[in-house]
Structure formats: C-alpha cells, structure tokens
Protein backbone atom coordinates (compact mmCIF):
# COMPACT_ATOMS: atom_id res chain seq x y z
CA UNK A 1 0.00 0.00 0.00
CA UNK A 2 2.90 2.10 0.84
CA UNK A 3 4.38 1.54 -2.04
CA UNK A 4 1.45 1.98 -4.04
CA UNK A 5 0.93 5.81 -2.48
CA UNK A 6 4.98 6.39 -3.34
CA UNK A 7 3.83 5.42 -6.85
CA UNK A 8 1.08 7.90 -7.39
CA UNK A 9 3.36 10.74 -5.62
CA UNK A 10 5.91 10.17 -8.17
CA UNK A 11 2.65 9.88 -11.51
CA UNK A 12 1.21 13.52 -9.97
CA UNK A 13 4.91 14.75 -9.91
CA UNK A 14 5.39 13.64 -13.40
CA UNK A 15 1.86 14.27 -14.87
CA UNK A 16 -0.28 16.77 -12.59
CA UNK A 17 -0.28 20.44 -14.22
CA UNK A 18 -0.42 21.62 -10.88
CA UNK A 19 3.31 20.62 -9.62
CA UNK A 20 4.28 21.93 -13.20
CA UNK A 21 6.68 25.02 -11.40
CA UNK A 22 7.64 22.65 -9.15
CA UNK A 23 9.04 19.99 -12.07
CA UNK A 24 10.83 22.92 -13.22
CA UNK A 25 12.53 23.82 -9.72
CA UNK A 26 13.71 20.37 -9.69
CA UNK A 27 15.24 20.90 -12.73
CA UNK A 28 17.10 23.87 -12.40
CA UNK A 29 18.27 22.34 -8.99
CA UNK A 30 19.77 19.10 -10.64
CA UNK A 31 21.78 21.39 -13.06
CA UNK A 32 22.50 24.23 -10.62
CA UNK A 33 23.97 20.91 -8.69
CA UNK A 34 26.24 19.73 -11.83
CA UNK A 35 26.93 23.44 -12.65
CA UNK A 36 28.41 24.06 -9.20
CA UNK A 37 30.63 20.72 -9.38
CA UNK A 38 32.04 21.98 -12.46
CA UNK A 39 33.23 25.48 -10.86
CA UNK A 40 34.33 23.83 -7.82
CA UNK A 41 36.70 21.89 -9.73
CA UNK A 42 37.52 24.81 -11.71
CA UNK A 43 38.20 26.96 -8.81
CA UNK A 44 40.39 24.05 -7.62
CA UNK A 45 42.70 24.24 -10.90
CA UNK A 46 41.93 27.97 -11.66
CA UNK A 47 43.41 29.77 -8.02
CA UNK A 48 43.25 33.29 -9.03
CA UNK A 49 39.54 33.21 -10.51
CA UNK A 50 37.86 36.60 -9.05
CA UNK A 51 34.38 36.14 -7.25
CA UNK A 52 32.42 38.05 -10.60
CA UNK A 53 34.36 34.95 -12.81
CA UNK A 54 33.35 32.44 -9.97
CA UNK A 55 29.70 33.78 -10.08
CA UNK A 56 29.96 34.20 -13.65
CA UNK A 57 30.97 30.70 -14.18
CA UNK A 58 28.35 29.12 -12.86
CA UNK A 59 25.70 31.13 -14.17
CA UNK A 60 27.15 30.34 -17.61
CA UNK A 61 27.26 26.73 -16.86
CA UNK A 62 23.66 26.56 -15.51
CA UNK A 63 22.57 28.12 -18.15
CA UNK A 64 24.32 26.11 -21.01
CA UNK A 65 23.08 22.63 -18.97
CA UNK A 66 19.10 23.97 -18.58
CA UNK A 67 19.52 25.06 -22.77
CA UNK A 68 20.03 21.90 -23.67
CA UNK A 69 17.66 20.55 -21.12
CA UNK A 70 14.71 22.46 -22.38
CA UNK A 71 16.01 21.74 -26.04
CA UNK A 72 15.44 17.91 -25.17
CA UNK A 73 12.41 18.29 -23.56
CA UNK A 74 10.52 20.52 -25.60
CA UNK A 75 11.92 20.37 -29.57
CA UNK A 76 13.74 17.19 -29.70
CA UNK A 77 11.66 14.58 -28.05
CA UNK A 78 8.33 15.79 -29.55
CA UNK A 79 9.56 16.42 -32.81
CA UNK A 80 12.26 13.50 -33.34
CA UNK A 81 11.59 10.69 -30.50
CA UNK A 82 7.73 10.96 -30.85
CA UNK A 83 7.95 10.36 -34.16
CA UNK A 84 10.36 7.60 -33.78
CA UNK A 85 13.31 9.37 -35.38
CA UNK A 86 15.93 8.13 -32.99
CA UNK A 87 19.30 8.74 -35.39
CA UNK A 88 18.68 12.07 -36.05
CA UNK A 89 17.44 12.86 -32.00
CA UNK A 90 20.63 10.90 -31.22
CA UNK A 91 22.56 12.94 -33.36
CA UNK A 92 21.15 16.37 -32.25
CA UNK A 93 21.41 15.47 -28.54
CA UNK A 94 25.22 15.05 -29.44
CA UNK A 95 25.37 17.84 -31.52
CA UNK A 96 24.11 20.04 -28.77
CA UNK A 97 26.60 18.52 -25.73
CA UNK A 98 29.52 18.87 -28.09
CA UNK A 99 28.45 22.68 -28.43
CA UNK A 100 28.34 23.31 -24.80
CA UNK A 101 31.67 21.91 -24.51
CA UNK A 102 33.51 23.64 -26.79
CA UNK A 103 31.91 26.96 -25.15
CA UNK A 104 33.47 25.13 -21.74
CA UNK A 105 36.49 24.76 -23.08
CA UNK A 106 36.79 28.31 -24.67
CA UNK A 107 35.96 29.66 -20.70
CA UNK A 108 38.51 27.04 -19.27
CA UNK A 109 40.75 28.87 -21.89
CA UNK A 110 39.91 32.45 -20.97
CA UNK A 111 39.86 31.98 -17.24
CA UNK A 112 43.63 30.01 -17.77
CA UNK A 113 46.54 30.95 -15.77
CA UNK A 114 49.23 32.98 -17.00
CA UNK A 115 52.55 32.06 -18.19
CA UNK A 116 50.85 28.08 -17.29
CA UNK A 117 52.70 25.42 -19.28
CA UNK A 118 50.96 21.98 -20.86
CA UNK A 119 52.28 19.20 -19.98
CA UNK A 120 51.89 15.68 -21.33
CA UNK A 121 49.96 14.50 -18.54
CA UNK A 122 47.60 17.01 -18.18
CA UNK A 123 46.32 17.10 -22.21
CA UNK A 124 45.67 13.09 -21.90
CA UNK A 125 43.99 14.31 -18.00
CA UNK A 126 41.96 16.91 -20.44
CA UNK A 127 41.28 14.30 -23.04
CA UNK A 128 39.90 11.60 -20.37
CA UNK A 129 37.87 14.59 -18.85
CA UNK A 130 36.23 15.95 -21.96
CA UNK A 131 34.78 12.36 -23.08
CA UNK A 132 33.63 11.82 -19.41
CA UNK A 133 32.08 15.20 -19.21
CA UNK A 134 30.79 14.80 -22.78
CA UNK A 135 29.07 11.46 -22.08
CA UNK A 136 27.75 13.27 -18.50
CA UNK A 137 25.82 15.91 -20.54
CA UNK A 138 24.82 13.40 -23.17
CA UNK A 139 23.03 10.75 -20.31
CA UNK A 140 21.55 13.59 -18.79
CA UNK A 141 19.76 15.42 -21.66
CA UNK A 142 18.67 12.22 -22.60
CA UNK A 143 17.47 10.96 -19.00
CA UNK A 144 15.10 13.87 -19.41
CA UNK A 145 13.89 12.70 -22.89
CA UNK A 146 13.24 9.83 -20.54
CA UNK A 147 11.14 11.66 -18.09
CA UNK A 148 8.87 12.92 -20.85
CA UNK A 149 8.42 10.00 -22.61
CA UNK A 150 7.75 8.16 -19.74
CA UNK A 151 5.27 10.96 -18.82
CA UNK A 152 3.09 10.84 -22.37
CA UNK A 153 2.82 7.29 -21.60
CA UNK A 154 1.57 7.33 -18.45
CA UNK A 155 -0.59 10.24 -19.73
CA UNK A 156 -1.95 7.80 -22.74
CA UNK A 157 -2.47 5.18 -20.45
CA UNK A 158 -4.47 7.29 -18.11
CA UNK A 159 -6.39 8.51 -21.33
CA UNK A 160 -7.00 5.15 -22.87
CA UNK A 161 -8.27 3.39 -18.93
CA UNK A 162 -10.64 6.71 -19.55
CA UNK A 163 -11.85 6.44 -23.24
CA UNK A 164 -12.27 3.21 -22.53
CA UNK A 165 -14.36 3.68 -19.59
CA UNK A 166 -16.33 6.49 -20.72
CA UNK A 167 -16.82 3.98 -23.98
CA UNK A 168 -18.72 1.30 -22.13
CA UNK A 169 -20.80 3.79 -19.91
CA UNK A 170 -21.87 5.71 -23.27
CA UNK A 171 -22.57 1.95 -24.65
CA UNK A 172 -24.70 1.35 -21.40
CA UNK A 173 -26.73 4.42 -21.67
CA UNK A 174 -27.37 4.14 -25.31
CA UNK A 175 -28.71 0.63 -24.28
CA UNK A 176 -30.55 2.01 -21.76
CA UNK A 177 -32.01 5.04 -23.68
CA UNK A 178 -31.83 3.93 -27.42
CA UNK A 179 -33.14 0.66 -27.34
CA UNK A 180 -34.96 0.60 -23.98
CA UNK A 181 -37.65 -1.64 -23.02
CA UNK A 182 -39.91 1.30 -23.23
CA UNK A 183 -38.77 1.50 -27.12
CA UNK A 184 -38.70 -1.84 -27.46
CA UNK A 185 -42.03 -2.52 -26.24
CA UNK A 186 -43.87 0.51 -28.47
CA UNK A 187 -42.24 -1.54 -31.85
CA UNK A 188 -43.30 -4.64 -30.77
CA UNK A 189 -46.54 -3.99 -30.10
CA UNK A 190 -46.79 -1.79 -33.70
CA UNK A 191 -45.95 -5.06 -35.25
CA UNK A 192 -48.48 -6.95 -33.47
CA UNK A 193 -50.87 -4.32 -33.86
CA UNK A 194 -50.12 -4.48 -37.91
CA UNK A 195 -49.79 -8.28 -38.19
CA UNK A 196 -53.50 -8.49 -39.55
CA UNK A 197 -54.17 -4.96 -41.19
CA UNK A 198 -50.33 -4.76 -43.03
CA UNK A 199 -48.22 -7.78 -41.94
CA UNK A 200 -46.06 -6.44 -44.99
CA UNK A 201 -45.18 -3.34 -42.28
CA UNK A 202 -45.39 -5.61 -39.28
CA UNK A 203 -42.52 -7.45 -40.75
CA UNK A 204 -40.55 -4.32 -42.01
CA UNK A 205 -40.91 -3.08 -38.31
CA UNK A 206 -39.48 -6.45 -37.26
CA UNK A 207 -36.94 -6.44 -39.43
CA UNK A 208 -35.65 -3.46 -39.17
CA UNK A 209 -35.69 -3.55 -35.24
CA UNK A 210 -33.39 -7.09 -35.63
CA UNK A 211 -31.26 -5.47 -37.72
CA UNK A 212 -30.50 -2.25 -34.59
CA UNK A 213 -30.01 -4.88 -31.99
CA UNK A 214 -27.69 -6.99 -33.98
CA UNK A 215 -25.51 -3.57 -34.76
CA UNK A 216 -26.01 -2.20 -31.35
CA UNK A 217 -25.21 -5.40 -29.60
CA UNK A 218 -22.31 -7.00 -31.74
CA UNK A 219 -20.85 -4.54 -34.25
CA UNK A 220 -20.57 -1.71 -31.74
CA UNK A 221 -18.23 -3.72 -29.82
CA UNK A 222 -15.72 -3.45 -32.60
CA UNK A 223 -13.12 -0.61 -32.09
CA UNK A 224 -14.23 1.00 -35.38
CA UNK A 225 -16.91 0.77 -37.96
CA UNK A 226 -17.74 2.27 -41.35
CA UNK A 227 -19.36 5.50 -41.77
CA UNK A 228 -22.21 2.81 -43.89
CA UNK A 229 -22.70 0.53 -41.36
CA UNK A 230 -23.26 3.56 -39.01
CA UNK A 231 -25.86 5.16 -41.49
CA UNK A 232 -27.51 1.97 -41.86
CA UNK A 233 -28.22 1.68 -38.31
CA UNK A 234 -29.04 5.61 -37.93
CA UNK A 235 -31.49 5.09 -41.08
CA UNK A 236 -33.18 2.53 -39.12
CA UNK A 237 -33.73 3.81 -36.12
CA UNK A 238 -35.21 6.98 -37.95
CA UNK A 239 -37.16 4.59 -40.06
CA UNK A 240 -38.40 2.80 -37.00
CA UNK A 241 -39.57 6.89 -35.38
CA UNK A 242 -41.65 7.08 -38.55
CA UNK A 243 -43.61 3.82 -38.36
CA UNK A 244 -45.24 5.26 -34.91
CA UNK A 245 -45.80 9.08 -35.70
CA UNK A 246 -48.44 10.15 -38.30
CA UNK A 247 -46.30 14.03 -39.39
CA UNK A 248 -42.63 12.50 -39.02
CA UNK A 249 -40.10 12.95 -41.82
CA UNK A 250 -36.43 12.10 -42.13
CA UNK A 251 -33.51 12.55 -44.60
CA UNK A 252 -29.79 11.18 -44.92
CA UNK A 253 -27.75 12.99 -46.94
CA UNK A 254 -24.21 12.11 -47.80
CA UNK A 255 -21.42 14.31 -49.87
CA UNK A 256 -18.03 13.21 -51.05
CA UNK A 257 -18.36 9.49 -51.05
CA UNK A 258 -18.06 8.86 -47.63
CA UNK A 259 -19.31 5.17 -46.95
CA UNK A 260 -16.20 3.67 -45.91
CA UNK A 261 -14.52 6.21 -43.87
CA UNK A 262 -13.58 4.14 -40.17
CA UNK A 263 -15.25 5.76 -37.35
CA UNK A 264 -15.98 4.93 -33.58
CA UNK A 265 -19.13 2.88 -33.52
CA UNK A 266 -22.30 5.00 -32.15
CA UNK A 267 -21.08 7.87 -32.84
CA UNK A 268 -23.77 10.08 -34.03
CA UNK A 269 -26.33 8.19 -32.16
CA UNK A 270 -26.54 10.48 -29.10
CA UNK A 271 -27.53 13.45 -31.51
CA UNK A 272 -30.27 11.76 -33.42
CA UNK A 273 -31.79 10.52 -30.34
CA UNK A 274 -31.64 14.25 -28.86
CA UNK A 275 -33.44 15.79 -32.79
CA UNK A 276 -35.90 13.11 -31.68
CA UNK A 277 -36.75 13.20 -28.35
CA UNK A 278 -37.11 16.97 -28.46
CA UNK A 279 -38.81 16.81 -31.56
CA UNK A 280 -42.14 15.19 -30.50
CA UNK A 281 -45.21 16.75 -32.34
CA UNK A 282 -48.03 14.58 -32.89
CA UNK A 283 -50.62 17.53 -34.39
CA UNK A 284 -47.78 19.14 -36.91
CA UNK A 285 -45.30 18.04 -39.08
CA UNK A 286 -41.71 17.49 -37.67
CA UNK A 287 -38.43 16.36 -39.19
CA UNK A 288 -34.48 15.30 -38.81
CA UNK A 289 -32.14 15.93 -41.27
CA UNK A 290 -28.80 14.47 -41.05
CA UNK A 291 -25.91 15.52 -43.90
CA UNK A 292 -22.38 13.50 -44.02
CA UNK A 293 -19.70 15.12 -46.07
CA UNK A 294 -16.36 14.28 -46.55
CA UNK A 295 -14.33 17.20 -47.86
CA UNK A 296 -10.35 18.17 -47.22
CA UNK A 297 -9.41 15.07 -45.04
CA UNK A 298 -12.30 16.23 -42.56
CA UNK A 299 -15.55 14.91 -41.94
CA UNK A 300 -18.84 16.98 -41.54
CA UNK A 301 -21.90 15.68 -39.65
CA UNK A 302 -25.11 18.18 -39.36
CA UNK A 303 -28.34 16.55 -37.35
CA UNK A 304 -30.92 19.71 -37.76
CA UNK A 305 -34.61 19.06 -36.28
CA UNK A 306 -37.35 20.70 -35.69
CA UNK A 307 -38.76 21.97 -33.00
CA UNK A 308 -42.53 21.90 -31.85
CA UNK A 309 -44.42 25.35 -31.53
CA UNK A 310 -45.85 24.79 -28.22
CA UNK A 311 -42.72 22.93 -26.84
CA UNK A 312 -42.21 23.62 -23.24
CA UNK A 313 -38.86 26.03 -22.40
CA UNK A 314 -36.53 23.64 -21.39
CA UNK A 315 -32.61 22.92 -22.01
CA UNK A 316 -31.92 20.89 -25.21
CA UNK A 317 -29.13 18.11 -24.43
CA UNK A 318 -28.40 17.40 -21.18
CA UNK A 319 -26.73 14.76 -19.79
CA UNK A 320 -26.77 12.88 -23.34
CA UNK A 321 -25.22 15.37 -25.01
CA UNK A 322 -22.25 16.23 -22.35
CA UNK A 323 -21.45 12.56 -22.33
CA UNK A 324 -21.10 12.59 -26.03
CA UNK A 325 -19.13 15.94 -26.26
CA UNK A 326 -16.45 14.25 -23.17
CA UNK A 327 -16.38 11.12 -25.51
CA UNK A 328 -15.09 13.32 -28.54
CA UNK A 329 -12.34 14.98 -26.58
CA UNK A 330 -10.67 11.76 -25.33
CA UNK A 331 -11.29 10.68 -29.44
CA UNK A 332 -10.23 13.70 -31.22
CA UNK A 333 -8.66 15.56 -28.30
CA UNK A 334 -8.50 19.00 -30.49
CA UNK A 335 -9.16 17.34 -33.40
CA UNK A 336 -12.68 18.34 -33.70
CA UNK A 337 -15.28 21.09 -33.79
CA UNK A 338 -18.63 20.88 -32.40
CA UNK A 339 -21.21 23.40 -32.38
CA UNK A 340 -24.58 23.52 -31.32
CA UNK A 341 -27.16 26.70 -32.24
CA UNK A 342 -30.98 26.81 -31.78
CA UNK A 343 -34.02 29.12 -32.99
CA UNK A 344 -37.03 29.41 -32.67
CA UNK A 345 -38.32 27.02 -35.64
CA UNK A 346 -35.34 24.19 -35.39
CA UNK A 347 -31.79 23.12 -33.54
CA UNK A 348 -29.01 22.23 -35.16
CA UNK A 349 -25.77 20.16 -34.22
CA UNK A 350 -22.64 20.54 -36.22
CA UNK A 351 -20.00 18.13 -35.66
CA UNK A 352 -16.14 17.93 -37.63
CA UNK A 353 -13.13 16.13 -37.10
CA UNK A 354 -10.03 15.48 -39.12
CA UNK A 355 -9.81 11.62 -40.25
C-alpha cells in the first residue's frame, strides 16, 4: 500500500499540471547541482579566478546545462523521439553537448593561468575529462527525454483506462435510452398491432428492429466501424420513429463518397436521439435531417430538427449530449469542432473532425 501511495506521488509529480513550477525547480536544482561541481573543480585548478568569474561561471554553466535541457524536452523529443526518429534525435542530442563543450572549453581557456605550461599528462587528463564530461551531458539530456516520454505514456495510459471507460458507460446508456424496453415494447406492439391490417409493415418493423439490436449489440463492440454501417443503423432507427408518428419525416444525406470512412461505432447516435426526443409533435409536421460530407481530409456531420411550436422552455441536451461531447475529446482531443445553435423554428448540431 505504501508503495502503491509512493507510486502515485511520483505519476502527480510527473503528470499533474499543478506541480508543473515545481518539475521545473527540480530541474534547475539538478543542473545548478552539476553546474556548481564543475566550478568547484575549476576553482580548484583555476586559483586566481575573481568572485564576478566564480559567479559568472556558474551562471554560464547553468545556463548552457538547462539550454540543452529544455532543447530535449521541448523540440527534440516531440519532434524527433515521438515520431520515432531516434538517429537524427541521437545525433542532435550530441550535436548540442559537443556545443556546450567547446563553449566550456573556450571559458577554461579564458579563465587560464598565466605564463601556465601543458604538460603531457595534463592534455591526456583533459582528453579523459572531456569524453567523461561529454558522455555526462549526453546521459543527462537524454534521462530527461526519458522523463517525458515516460510521462506521455503514463498520460496515454491514463487517457486510454478513460476512453475506454467512458466507452462502455456511453454503450450502457445508449442501451438504456436507445433501445430501452420502453422503445422496445412501443415496436413490438406496432408489429403486433399491424400483423393483420399490413403484416407487410409488421414485418418491415421487425426487421428493421433485428437489424439495430444486432448492430447495437455486436458490431458496436468493434473498435471502429464504417461511416455505412453507421448510417444503416441511424437510417433505421429513424425509419423505426416514422412507423409510430403520423407528421414525421427524415432525410440522410451524404457528400463526397463517404461510406467507408472508419469511425468509432455509435457515434452520431446520441444526436439523433436528442433531434428526436425533443422533436415530439403529434398535431404538426416534424423532421431530422442528417448531412455526411467528406471534404479536405475532414468529416462533416449536421443533425438539424425541428422543433414543436408549443414545446415547453426547457434545455436541449443534457446529460446525453455532455457525455457525447467528453467522448469526442478523449477521441479527437482538439481534433474536432462541435457546435450547437438553436431558434425558434429548429436546432441544429454541427460536428467535424479530421480523419
């Protein structure tokens, strides 16, 4: 358990905006730490440095170490590790430490006693410490690749535990809501209803409402669909809205070929159900119109509806909808666009997302 808690210190550390400053502090510590060893042996080899080229020193050493720090962290590792470019990050890294020695070397050179004389020893002593201080700078900018890599991971495995959780609660309330018993029982007894006075309808309501359950309870399970096989089951479930409402009308239109673009399954589902359920008008006529359109390497969905004259003032959405917008951020992240506008003759959802 103890362990467990040390775990989740270290994961907020790591991962929690919050201690962001505080990840930073650490930082400039560690190098402050290395920069400081690095004068202190100077000031060992270098007796008459003056207190402004002590201070100086180690400013200039901090300040090389944190460069090439924040270099790693924030151009190299997103732009050449992320991407699995490890040669030329590898490269770059050494590219960078061999600057910041040669700068060391140039100070060593500059702060040099006069009239000092190089002996034999003390080149192969200079040689020996280069490559060791070369290799020092070289594990640590790369320790802190490290540290961020490690820290996207835990953040995608945080985000995936998530989608995937916010996945099977949006699958249970679609089963709950979509095809309730409620639902399920109003079809049902249409078809029954219809068996003697248009058992051609009774059996297209049958069929249609086999064909949902089969989608909704086996295909949605799969980790992506095609955009058809989604509009197939939207088309249905519209289809199945008309057979029970005298003044209902629906139409599915689709731009730009679209049919076998892979998308999460249920996807749109949550804003048909919404045009419908706030769409209820038994005396007038009512409608949902859906539009697909694939254009650019995005994809457009509109669901417009209207909305009943005499329809109490209430909020459009709720709970459905906010589930359905979280959903799309742990999808798309910032990937996507959605926006929402109402009047007072229809409401309209716009959704787009880069594929």
């Amino acid at each position: 358990m103890q362990e467990h808690h040390h775990n989740n210190i270290i994961i907020r550390l790591l991962v929690s905006p919050r201690l962001r400053i505080l990840r930073h502090l650490f930082l400039v510590l560690f190098t402050s730490s290395i920069a400081a060893g690095i004068t202190w042996f100077m000031l060992e080899e270098r007796e008459t440095m003056t207190t402004l080229q002590k201070y100086g020193s180690l400013f200039l050493f901090t300040s090389l170490f944190l460069g090439g720090c924040y270099l790693s962290i924030y151009l190299l590792t997103p732009r050449l590790l992320l991407k699995n470019r490890w040669g030329t990050y590898l490269c770059s890294v050494m590219g960078i430490v061999l600057g910041i020695m040669i700068v060391s070397v140039l100070v060593e050179m500059l702060l040099g006693n006069e009239g000092e004389t190089v002996e034999e020893t003390s080149i192969i002593l200079g040689i020996i410490s280069f490559m060791s201080s070369f290799l020092s700078l070289t594990l640590l900018f790369v320790g802190t690749s490290a540290l961020v890599l490690f820290k996207y991971w835990i953040q995608d495995m945080q985000q995936a535990e998530e989608l995937e959780s916010a996945t099977l609660q949006s699958e249970l309330k679609l089963l709950e809501n979509q095809i309730n018993p409620h639902f399920l029982f109003n079809m049902l007894n249409n078809a029954n209803i219809m068996i003697k006075s248009n058992p051609d309808m009774a059996i297209h309501i049958i069929a249609r409402l086999e064909d949902m359950l089969h989608y909704q309870m086996n295909d949605s399970s799969r980790k992506e669909v095609t955009l058809k096989e989604e509009i197939v089951f939207l088309n249905d479930y519209l289809e199945l809205e008309k057979t029970r409402r005298d003044y209902f009308n629906y139409t599915i239109t689709k731009e730009g070929e679209p049919d076998h673009i892979q998308i999460p399954p249920l996807l749109f589902i949550t804003f048909v159900e919404n045009a419908v359920k706030h769409n209820q008008d038994s005396r007038t006529a009512s409608y949902v119109y859906l539009l697909f359109r694939k254009s650019a390497g995005k994809l457009t969905f509109i669901c417009e509806n209207s909305i009943p004259r005499k329809s109490p003032e209430k909020e459009v959405g709720g709970i459905g909808l906010t589930n359905a917008k979280r959903r799309l951020d742990l999808l798309f992240k910032d990937n996507y666009r959605l926006e929402q506008t109402k009047t007072d003759t229809n409401y309209t959802v716009k959704l787009e997302f880069r594929l």
